[in-house]
C-alpha atoms as a PDB file:
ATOM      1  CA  UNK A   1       0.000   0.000   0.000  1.00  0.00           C
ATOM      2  CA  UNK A   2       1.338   3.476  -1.103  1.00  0.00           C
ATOM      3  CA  UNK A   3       1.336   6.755   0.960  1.00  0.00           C
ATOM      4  CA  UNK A   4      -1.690   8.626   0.115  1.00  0.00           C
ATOM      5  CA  UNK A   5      -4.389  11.158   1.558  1.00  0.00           C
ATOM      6  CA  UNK A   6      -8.144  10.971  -0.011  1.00  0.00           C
ATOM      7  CA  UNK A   7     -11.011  13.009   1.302  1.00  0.00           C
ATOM      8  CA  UNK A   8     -14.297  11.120   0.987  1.00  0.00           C
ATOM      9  CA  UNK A   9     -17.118  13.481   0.741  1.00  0.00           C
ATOM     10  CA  UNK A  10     -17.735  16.950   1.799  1.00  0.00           C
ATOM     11  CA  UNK A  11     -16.194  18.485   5.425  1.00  0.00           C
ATOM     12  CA  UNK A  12     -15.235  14.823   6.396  1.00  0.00           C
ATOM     13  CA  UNK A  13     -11.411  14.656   7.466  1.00  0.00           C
ATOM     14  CA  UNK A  14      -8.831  13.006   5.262  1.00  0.00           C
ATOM     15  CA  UNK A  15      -7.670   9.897   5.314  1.00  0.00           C
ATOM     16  CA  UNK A  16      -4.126   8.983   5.653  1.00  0.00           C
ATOM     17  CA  UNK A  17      -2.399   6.010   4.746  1.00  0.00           C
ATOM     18  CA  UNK A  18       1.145   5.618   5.665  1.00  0.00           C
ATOM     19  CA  UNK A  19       3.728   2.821   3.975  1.00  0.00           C
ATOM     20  CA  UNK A  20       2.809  -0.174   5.243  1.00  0.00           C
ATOM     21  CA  UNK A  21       4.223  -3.424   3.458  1.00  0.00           C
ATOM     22  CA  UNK A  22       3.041  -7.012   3.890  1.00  0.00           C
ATOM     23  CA  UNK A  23       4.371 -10.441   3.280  1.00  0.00           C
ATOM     24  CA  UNK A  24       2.844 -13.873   4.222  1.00  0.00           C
ATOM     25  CA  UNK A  25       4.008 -15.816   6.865  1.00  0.00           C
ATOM     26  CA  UNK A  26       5.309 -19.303   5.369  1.00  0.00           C
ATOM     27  CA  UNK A  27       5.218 -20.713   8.447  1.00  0.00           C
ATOM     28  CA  UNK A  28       1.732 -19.718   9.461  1.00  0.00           C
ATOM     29  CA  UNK A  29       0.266 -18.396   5.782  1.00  0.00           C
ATOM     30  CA  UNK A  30      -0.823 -14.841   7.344  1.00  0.00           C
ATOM     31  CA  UNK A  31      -0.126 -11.595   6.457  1.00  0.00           C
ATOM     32  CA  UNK A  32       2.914 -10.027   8.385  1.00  0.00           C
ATOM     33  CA  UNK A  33       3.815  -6.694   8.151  1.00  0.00           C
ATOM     34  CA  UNK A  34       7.244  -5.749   7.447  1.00  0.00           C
ATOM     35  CA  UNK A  35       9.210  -2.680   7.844  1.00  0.00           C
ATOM     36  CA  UNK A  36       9.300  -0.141   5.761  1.00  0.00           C
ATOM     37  CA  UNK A  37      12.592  -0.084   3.212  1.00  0.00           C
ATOM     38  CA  UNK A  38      13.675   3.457   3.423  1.00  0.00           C
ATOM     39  CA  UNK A  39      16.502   2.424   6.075  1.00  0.00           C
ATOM     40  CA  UNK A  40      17.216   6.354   6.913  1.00  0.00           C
ATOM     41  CA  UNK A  41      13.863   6.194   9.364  1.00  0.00           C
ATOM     42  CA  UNK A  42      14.042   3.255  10.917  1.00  0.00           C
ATOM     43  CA  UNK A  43      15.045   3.457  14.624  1.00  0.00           C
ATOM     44  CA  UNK A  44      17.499   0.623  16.151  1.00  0.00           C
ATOM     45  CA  UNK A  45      14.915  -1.221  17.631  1.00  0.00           C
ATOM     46  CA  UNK A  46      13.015  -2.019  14.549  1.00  0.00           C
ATOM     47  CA  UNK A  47      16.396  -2.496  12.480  1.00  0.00           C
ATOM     48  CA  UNK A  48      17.156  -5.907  15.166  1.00  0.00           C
ATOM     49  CA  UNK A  49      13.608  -7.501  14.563  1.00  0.00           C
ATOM     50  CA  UNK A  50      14.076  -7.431  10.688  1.00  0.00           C
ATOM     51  CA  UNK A  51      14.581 -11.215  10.385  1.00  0.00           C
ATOM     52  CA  UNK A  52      10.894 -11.865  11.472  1.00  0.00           C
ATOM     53  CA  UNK A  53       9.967 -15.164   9.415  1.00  0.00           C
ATOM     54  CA  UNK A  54      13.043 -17.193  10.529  1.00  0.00           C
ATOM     55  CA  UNK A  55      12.868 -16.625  14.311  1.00  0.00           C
ATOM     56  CA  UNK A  56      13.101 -19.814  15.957  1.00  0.00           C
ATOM     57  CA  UNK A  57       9.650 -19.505  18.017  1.00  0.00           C
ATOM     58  CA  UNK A  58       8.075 -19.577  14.726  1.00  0.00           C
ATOM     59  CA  UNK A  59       9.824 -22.901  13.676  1.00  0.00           C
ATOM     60  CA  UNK A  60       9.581 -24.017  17.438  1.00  0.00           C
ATOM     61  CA  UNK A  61       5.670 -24.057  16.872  1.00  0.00           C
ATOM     62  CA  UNK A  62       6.132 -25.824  13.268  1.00  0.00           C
ATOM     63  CA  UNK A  63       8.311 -28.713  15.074  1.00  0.00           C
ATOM     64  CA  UNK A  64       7.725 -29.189  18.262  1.00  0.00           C
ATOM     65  CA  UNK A  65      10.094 -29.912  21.076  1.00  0.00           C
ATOM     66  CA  UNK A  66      12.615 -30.098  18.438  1.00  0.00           C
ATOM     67  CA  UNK A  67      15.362 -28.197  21.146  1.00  0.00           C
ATOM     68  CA  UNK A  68      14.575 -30.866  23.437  1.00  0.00           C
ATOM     69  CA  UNK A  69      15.103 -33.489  20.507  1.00  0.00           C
ATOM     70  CA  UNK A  70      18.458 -32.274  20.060  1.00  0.00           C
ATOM     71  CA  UNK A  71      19.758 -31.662  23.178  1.00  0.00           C
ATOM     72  CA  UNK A  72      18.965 -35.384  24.426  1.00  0.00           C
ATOM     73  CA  UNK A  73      20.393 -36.520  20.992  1.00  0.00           C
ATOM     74  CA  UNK A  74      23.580 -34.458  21.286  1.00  0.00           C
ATOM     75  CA  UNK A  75      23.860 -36.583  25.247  1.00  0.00           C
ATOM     76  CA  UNK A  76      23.473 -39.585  23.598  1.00  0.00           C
ATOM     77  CA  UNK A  77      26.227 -41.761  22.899  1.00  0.00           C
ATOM     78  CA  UNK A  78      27.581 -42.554  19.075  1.00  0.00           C
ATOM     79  CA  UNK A  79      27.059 -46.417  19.868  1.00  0.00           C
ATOM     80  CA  UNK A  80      23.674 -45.828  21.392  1.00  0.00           C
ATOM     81  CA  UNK A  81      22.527 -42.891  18.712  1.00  0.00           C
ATOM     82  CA  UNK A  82      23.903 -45.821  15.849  1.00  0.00           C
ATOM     83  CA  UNK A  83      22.580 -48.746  17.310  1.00  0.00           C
ATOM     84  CA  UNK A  84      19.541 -47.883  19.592  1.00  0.00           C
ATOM     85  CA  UNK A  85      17.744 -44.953  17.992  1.00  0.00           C
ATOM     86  CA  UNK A  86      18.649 -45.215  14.274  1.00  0.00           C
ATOM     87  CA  UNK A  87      17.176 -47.774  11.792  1.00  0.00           C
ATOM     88  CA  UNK A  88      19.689 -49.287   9.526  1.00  0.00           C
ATOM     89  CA  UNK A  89      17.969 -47.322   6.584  1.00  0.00           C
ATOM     90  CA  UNK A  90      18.795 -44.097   8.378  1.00  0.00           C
ATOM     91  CA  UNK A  91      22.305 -45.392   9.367  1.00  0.00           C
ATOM     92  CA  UNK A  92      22.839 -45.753   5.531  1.00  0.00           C
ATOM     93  CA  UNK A  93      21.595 -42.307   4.615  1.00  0.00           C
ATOM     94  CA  UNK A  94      23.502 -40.422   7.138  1.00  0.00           C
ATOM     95  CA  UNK A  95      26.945 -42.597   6.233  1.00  0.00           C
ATOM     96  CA  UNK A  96      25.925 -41.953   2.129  1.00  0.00           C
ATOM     97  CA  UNK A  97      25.571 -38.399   2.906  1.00  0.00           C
ATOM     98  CA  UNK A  98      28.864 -37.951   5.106  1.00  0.00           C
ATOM     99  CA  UNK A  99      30.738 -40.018   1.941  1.00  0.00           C
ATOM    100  CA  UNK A 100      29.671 -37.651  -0.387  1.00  0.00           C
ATOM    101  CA  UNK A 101      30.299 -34.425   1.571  1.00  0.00           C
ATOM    102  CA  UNK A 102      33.831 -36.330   2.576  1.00  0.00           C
ATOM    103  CA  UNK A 103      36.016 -37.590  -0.306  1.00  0.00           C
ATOM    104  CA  UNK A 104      34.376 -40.559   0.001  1.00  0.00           C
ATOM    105  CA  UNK A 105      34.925 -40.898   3.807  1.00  0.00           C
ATOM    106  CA  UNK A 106      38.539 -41.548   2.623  1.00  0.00           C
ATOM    107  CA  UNK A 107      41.084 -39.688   4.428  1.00  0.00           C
ATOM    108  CA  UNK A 108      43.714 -40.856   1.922  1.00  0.00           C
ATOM    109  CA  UNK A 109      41.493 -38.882  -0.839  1.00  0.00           C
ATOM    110  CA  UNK A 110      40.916 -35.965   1.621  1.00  0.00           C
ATOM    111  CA  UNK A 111      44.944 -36.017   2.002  1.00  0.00           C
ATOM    112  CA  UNK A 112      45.427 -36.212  -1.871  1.00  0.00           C
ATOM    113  CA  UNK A 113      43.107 -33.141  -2.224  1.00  0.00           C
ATOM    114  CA  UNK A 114      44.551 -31.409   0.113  1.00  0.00           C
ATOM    115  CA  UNK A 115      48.142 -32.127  -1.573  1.00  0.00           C
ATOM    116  CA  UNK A 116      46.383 -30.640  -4.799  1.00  0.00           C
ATOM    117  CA  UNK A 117      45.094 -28.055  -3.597  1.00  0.00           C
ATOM    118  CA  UNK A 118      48.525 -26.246  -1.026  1.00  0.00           C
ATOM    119  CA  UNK A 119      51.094 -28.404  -2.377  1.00  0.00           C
ATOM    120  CA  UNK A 120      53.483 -31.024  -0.525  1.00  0.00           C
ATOM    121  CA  UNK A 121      53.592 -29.070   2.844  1.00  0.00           C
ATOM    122  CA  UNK A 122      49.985 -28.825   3.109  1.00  0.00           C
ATOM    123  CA  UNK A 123      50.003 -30.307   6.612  1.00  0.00           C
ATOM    124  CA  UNK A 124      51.910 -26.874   8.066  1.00  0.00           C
ATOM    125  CA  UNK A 125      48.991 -25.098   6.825  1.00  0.00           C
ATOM    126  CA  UNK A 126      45.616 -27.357   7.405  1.00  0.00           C
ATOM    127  CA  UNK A 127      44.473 -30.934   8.657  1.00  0.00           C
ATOM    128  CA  UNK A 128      42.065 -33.230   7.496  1.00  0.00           C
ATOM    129  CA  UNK A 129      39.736 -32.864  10.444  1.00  0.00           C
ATOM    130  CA  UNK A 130      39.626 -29.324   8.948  1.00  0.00           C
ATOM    131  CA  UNK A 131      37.970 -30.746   5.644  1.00  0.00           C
ATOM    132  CA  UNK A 132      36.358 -33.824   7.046  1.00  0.00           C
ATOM    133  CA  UNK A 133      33.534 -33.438   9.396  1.00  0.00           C
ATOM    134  CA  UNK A 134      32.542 -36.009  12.075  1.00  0.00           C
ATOM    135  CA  UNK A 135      30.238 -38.926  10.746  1.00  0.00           C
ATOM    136  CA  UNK A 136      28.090 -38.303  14.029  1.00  0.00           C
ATOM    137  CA  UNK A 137      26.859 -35.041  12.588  1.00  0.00           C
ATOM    138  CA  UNK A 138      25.168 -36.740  10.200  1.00  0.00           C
ATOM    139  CA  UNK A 139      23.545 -39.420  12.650  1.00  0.00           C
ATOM    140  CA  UNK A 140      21.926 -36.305  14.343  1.00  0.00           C
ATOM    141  CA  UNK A 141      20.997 -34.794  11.060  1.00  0.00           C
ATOM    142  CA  UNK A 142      19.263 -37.470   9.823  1.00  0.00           C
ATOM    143  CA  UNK A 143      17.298 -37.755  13.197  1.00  0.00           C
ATOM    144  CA  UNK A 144      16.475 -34.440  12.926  1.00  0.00           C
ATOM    145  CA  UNK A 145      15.145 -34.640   9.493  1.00  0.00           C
ATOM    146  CA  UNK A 146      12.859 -37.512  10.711  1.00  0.00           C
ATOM    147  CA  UNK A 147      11.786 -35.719  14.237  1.00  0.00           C
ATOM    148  CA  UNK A 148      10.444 -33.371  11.648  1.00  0.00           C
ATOM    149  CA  UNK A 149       9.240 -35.512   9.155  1.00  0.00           C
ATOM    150  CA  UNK A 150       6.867 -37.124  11.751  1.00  0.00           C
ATOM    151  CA  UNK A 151       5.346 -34.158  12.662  1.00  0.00           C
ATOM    152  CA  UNK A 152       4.148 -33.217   9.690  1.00  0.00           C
ATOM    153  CA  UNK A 153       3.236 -36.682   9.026  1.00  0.00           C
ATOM    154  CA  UNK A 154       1.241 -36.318  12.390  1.00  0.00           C
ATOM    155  CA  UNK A 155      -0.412 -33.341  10.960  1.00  0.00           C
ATOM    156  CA  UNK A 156      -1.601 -34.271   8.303  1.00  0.00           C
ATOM    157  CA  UNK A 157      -3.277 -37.370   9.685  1.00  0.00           C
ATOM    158  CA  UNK A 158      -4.606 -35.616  12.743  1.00  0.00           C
ATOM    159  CA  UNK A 159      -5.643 -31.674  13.685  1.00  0.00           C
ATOM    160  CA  UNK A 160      -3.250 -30.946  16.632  1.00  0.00           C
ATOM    161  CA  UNK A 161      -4.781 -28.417  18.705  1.00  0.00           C
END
């Protein structure tokens, strides 16, 4: 909505309209309004709740008790978070994922890259836990991305109040 002042009918006051801009809430499909976009107004209050749609209470609502889901997960052993609470299937995914985020899960390949890439002394200047990340990550990813996955499997099969 522009700025804009209209008079409707005789000695009645003027309206005003003032910038207002609106965007809808993926989370919660409802019209939000936004600041305005001429920055040189804005006090500093307004400028530090800018990133409206990705606050975490929003996403808390979406999935919930998905803090508490990772916290206990994070507690949890590697053994037990492998063997306990993961099905094979999801044991596969997260270990395909790491491999192809890894070299392979090869440290040999990661050291050959590495080689490539700052030459032969290219253990002065990096390491390969640098450029490899932990396959436990991706355990807890993957149970993440199924925490999730249920609840909007839960929604969709029953209204949650």
């Amino acid at each position: 909505m522009g700025a804009g002042i209209t008079t409707v009918g005789e000695g009645l006051a003027p309206i005003v309209s003032l910038d207002t801009y609106f965007y809808t809430d993926s989370i919660g499909h409802k019209p939000v309004q936004m600041l305005s976009t001429d920055h040189s107004n804005r006090s500093e209050d307004e400028d530090q709740d800018e990133l409206g749609p990705g606050q975490r209470l929003s996403h808390d609502l979406r999935y919930p008790f998905i803090d508490e889901f990772s916290e206990f997960i994070a507690g949890v052993s590697t053994e037990s978070l492998k063997n306990k609470l993961m099905t094979p299937q999801q044991c596969q995914l997260a270990k395909a994922v790491w491999e192809a985020e890894n070299y392979g899960g090869s440290e040999a390949k990661c050291a050959a890259r590495l080689r490539e890439i700052y030459g032969p002394d290219w253990r002065s200047i990096t390491s390969i836990k640098e450029h490899m990340s932990p396959l436990r990550d991706y355990y807890e990813y993957v149970l993440i991305l199924d925490h999730q996955r249920q609840w909007e499997q839960s929604k969709k099969l029953a209204k949650i109040a």
